[in-house]
PDB file of N, CA and C in Angstrom:
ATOM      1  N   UNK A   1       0.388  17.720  44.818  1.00  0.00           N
ATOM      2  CA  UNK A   1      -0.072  17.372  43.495  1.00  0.00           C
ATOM      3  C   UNK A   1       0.539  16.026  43.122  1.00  0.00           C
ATOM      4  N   UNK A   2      -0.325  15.590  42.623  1.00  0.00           N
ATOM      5  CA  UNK A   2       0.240  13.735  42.053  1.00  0.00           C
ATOM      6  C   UNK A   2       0.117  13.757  40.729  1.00  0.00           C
ATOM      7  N   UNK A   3       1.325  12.544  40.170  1.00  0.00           N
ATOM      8  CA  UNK A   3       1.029  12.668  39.089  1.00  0.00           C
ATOM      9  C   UNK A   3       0.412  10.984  38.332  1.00  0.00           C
ATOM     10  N   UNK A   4      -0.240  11.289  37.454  1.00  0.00           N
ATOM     11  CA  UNK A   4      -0.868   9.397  37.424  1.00  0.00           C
ATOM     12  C   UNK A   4       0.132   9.477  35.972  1.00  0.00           C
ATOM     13  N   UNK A   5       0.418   7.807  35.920  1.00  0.00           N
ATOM     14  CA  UNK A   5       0.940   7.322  34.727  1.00  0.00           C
ATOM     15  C   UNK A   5      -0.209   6.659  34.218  1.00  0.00           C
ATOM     16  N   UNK A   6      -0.190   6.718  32.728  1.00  0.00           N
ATOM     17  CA  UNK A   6      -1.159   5.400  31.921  1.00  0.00           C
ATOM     18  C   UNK A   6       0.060   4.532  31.623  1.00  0.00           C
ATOM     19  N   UNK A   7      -0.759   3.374  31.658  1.00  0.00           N
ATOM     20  CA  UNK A   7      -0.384   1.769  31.162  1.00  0.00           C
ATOM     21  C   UNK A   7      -1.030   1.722  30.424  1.00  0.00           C
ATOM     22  N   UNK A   8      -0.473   0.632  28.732  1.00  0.00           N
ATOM     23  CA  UNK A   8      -1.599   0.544  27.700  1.00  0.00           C
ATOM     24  C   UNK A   8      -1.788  -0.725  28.497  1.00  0.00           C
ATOM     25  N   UNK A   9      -3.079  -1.367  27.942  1.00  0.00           N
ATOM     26  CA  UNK A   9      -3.597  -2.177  28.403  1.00  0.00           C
ATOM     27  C   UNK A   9      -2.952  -3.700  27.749  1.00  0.00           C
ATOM     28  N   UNK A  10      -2.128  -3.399  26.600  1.00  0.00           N
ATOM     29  CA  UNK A  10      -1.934  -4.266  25.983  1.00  0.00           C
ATOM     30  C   UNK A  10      -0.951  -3.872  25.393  1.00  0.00           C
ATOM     31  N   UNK A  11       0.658  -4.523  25.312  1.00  0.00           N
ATOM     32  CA  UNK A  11       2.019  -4.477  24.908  1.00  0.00           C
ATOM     33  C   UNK A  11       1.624  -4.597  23.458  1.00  0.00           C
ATOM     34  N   UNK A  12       2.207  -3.705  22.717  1.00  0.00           N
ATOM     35  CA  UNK A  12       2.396  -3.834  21.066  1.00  0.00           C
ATOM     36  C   UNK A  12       3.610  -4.963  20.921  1.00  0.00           C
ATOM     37  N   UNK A  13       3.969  -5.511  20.512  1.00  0.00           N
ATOM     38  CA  UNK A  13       4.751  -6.761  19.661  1.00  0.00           C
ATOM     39  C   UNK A  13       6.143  -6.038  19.151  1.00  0.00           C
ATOM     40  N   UNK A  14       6.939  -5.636  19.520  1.00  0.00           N
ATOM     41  CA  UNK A  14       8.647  -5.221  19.006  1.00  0.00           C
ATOM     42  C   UNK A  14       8.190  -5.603  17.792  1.00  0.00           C
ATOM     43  N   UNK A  15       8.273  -4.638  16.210  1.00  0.00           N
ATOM     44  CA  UNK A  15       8.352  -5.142  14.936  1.00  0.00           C
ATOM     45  C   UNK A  15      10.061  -6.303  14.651  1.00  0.00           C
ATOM     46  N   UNK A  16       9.422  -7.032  13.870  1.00  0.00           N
ATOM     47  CA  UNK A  16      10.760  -7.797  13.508  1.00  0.00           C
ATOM     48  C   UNK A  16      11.830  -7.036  12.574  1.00  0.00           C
ATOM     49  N   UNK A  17      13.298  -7.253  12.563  1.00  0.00           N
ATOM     50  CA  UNK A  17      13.952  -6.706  11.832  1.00  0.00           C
ATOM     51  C   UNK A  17      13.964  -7.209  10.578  1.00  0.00           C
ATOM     52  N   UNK A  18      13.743  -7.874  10.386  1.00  0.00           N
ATOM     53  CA  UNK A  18      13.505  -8.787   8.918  1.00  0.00           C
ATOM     54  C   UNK A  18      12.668  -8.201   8.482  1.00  0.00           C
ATOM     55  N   UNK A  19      11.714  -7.973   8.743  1.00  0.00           N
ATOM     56  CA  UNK A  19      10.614  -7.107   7.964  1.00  0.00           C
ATOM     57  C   UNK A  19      10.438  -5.577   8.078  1.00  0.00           C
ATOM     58  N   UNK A  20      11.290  -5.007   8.828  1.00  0.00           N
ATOM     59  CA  UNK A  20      11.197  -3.536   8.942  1.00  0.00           C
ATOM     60  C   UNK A  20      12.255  -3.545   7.590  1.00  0.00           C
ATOM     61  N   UNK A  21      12.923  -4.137   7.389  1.00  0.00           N
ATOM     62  CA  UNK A  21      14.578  -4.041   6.310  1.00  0.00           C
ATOM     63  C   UNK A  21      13.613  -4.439   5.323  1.00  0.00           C
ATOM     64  N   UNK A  22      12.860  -5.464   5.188  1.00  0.00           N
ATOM     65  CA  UNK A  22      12.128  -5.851   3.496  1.00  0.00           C
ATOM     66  C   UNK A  22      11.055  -4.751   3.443  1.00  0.00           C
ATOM     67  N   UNK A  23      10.579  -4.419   4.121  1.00  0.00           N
ATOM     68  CA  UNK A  23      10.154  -3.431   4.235  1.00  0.00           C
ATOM     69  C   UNK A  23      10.072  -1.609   3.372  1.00  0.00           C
ATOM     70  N   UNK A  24      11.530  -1.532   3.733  1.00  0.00           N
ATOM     71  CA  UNK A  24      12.382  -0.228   3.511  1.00  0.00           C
ATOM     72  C   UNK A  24      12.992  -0.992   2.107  1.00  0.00           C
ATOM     73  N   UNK A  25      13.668  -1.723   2.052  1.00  0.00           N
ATOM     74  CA  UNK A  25      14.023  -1.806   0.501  1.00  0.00           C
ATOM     75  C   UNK A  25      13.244  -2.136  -0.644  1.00  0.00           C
ATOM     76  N   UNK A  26      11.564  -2.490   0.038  1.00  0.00           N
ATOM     77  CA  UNK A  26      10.498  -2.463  -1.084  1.00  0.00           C
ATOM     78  C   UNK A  26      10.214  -0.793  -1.451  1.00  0.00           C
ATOM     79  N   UNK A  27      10.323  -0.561  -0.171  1.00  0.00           N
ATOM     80  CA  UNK A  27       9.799   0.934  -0.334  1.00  0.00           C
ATOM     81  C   UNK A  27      10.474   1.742  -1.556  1.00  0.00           C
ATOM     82  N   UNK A  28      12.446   1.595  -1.537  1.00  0.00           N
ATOM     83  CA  UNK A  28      13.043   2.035  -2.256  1.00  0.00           C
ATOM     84  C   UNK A  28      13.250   1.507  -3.462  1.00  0.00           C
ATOM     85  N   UNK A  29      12.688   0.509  -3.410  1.00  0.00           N
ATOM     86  CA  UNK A  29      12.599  -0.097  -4.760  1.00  0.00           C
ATOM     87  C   UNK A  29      11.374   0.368  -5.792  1.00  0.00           C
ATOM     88  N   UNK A  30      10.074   0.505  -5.396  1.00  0.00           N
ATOM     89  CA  UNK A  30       8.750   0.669  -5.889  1.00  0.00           C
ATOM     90  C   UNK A  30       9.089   2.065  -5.608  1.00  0.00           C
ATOM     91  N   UNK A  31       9.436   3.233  -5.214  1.00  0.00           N
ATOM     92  CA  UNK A  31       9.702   4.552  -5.352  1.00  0.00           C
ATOM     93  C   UNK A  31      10.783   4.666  -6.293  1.00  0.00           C
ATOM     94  N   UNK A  32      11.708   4.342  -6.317  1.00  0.00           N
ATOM     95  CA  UNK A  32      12.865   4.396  -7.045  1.00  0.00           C
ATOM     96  C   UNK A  32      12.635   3.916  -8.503  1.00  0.00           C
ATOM     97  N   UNK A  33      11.589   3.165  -8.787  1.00  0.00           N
ATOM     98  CA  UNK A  33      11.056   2.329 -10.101  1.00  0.00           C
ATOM     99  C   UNK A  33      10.272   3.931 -10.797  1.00  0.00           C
ATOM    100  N   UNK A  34       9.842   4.464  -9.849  1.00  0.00           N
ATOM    101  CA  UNK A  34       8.784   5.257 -10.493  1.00  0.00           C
ATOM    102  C   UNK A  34       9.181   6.137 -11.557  1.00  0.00           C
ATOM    103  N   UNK A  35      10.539   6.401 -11.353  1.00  0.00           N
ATOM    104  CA  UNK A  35      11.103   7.573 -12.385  1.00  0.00           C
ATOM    105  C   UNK A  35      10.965   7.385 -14.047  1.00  0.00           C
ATOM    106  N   UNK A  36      11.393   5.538 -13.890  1.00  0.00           N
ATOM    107  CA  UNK A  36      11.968   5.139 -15.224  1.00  0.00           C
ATOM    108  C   UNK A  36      10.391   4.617 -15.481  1.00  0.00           C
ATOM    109  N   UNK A  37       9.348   4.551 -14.778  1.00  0.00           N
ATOM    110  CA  UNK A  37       7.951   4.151 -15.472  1.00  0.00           C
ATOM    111  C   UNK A  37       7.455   5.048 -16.011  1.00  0.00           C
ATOM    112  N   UNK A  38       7.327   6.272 -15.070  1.00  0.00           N
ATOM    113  CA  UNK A  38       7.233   7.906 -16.023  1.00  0.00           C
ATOM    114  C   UNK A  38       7.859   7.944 -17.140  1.00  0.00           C
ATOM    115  N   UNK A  39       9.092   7.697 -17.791  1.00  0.00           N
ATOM    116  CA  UNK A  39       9.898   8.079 -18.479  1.00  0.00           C
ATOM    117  C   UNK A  39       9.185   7.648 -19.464  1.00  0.00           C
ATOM    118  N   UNK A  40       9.080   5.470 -19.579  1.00  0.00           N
ATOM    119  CA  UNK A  40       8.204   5.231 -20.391  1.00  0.00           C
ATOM    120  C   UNK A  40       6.931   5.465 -20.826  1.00  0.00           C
ATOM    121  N   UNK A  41       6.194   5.371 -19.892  1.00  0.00           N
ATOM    122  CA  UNK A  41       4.574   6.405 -19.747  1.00  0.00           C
ATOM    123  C   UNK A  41       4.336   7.250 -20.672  1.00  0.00           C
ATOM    124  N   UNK A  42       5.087   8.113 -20.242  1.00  0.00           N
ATOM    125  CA  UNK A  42       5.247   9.800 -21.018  1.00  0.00           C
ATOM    126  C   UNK A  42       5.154   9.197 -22.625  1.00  0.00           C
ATOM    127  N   UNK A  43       6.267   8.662 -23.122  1.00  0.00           N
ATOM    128  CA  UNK A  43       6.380   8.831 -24.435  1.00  0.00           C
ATOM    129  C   UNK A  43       5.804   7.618 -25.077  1.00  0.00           C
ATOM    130  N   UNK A  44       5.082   6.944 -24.641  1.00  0.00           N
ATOM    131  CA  UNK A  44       4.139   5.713 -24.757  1.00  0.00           C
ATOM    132  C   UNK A  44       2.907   5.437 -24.575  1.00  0.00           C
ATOM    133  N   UNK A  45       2.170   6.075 -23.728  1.00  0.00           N
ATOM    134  CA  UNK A  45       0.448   6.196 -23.725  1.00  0.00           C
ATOM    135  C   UNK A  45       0.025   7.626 -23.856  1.00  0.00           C
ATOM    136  N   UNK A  46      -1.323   7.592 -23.994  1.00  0.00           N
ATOM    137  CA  UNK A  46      -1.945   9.003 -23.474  1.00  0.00           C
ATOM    138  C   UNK A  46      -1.924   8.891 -22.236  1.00  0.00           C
ATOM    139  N   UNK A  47      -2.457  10.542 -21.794  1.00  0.00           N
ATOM    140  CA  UNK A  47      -2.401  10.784 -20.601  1.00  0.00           C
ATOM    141  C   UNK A  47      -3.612   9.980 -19.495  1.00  0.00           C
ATOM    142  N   UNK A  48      -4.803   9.752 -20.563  1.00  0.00           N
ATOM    143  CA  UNK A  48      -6.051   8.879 -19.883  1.00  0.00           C
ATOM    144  C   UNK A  48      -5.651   7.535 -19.706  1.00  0.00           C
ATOM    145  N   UNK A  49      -5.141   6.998 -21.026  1.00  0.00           N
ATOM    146  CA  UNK A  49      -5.373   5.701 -20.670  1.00  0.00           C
ATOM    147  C   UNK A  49      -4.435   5.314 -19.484  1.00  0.00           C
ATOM    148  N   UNK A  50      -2.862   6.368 -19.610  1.00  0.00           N
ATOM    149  CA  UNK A  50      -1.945   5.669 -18.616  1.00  0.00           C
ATOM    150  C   UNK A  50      -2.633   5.873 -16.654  1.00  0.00           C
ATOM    151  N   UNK A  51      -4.086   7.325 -17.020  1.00  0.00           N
ATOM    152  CA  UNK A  51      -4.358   7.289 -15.769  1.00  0.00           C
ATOM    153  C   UNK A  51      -5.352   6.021 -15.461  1.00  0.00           C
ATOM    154  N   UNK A  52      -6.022   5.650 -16.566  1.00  0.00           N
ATOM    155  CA  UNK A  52      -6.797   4.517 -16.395  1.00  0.00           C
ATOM    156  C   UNK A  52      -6.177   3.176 -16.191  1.00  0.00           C
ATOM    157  N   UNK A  53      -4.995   2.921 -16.650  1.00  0.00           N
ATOM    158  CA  UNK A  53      -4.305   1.759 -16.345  1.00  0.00           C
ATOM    159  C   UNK A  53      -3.512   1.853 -14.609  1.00  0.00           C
ATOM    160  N   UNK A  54      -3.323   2.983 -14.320  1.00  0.00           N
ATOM    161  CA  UNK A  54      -2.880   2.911 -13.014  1.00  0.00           C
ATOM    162  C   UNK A  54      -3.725   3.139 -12.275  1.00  0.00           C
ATOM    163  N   UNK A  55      -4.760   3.286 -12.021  1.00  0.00           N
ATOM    164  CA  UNK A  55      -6.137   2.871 -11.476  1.00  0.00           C
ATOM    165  C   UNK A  55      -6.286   1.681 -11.474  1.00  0.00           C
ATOM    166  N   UNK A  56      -6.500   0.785 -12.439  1.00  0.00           N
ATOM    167  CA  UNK A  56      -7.187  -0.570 -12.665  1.00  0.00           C
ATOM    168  C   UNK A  56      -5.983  -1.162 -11.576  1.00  0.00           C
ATOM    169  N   UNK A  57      -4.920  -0.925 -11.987  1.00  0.00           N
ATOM    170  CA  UNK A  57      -3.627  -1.778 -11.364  1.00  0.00           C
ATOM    171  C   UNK A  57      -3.939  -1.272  -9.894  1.00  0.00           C
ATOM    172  N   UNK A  58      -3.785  -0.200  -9.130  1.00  0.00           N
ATOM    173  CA  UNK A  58      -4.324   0.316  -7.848  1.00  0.00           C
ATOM    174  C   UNK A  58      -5.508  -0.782  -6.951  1.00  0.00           C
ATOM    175  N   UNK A  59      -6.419  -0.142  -7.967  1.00  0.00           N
ATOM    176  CA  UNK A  59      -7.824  -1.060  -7.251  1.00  0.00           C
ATOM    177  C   UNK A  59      -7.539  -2.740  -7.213  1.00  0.00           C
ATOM    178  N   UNK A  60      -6.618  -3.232  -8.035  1.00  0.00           N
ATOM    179  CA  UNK A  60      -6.366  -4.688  -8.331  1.00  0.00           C
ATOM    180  C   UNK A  60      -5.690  -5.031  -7.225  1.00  0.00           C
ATOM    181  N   UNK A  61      -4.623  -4.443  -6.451  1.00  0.00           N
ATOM    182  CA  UNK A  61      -4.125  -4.766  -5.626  1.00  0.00           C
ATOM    183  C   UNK A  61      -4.522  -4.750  -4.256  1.00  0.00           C
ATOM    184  N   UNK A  62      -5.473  -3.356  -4.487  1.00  0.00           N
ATOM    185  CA  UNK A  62      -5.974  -3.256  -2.697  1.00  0.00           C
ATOM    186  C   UNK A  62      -7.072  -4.191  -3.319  1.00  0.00           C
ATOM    187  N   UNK A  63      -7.840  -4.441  -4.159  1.00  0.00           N
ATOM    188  CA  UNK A  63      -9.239  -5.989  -3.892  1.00  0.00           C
ATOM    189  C   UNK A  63      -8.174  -7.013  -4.035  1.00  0.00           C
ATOM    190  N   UNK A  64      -7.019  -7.426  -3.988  1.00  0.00           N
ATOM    191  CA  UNK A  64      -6.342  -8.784  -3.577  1.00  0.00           C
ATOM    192  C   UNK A  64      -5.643  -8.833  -2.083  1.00  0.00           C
ATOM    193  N   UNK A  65      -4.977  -7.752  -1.556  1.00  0.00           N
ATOM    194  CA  UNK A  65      -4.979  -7.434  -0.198  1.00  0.00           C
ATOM    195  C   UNK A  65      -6.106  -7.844   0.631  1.00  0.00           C
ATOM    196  N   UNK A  66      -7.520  -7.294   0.184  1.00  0.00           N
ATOM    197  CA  UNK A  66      -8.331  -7.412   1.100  1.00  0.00           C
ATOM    198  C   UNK A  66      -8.456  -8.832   1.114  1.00  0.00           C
ATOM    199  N   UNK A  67      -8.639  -9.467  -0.210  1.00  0.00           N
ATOM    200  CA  UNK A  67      -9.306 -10.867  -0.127  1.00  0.00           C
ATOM    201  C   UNK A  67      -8.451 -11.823   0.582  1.00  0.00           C
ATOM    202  N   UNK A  68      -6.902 -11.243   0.439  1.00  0.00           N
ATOM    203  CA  UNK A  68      -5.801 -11.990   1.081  1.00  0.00           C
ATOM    204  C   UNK A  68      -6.536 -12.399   2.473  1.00  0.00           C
ATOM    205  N   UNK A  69      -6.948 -11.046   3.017  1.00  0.00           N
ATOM    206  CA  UNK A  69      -7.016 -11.059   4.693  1.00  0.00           C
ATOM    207  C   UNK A  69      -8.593 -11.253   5.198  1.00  0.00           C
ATOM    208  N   UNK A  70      -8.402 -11.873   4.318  1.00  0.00           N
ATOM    209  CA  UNK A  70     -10.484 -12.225   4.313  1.00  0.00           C
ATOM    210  C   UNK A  70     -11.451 -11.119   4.520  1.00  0.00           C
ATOM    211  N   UNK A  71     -11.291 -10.248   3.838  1.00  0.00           N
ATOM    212  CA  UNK A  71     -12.569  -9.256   3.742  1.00  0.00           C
ATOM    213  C   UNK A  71     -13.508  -9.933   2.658  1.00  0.00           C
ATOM    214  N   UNK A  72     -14.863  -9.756   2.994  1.00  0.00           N
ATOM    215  CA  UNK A  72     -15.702 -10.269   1.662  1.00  0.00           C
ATOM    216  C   UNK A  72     -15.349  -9.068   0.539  1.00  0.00           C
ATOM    217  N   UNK A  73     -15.765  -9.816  -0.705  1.00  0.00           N
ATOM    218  CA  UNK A  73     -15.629  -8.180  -1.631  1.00  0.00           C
ATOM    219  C   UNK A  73     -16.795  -7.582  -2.186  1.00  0.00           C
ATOM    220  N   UNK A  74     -17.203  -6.196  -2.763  1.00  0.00           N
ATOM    221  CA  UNK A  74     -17.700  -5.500  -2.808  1.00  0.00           C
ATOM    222  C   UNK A  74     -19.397  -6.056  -3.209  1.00  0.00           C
ATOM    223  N   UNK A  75     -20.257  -5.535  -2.293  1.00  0.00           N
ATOM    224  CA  UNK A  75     -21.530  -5.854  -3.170  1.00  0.00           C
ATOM    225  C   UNK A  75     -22.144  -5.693  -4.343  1.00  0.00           C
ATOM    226  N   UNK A  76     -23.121  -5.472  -4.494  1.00  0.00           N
ATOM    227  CA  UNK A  76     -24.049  -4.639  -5.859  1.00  0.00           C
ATOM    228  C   UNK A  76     -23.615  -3.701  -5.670  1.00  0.00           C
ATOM    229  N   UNK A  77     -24.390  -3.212  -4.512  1.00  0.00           N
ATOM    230  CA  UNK A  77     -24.546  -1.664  -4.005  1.00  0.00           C
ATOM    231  C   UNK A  77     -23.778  -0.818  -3.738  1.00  0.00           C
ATOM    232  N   UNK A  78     -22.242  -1.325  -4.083  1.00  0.00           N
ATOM    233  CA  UNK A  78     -20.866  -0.928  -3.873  1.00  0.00           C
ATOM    234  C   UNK A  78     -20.264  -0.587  -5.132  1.00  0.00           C
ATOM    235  N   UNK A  79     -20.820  -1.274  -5.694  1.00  0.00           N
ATOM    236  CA  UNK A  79     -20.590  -1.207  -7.200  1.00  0.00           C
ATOM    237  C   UNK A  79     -21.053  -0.315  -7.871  1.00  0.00           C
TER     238      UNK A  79
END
């Protein structure tokens, strides 16, 4: 009995440490933020509008991501 190895066809890139570390302390930063935004939230909007404002802010960022990386943006028919 033999045994075969796979080869990928193509080496992935070692991530950089510089950016695995900015990385992880965005992470803990924008998680760690969340407590004290609730806090304000809570005793400062309704429950719609604060879900409607974190929506708008959501969608705002992934349509600037995309446009960052050149995706066209949404059609009519998307709309």
């Amino acid at each position: 009995m033999t045994t075969a190895t796979v080869t990928p066809d193509v080496a992935e890139p070692a991530p950089h440490r510089g950016r695995l570390l900015f990385s992880l302390f965005a992470l803990y930063v924008i998680w760690g933020s969340t407590y004290l935004a609730m806090r304000f939230a809570l005793t400062g909007f309704p429950p719609f509008r604060m879900a409607g404002m974190r929506f708008l802010l959501a969608g705002g960022v992934l349509f600037a991501g995309l446009r960052l990386k050149g995706q066209p943006g949404p059609g009519l028919r998307q709309w």
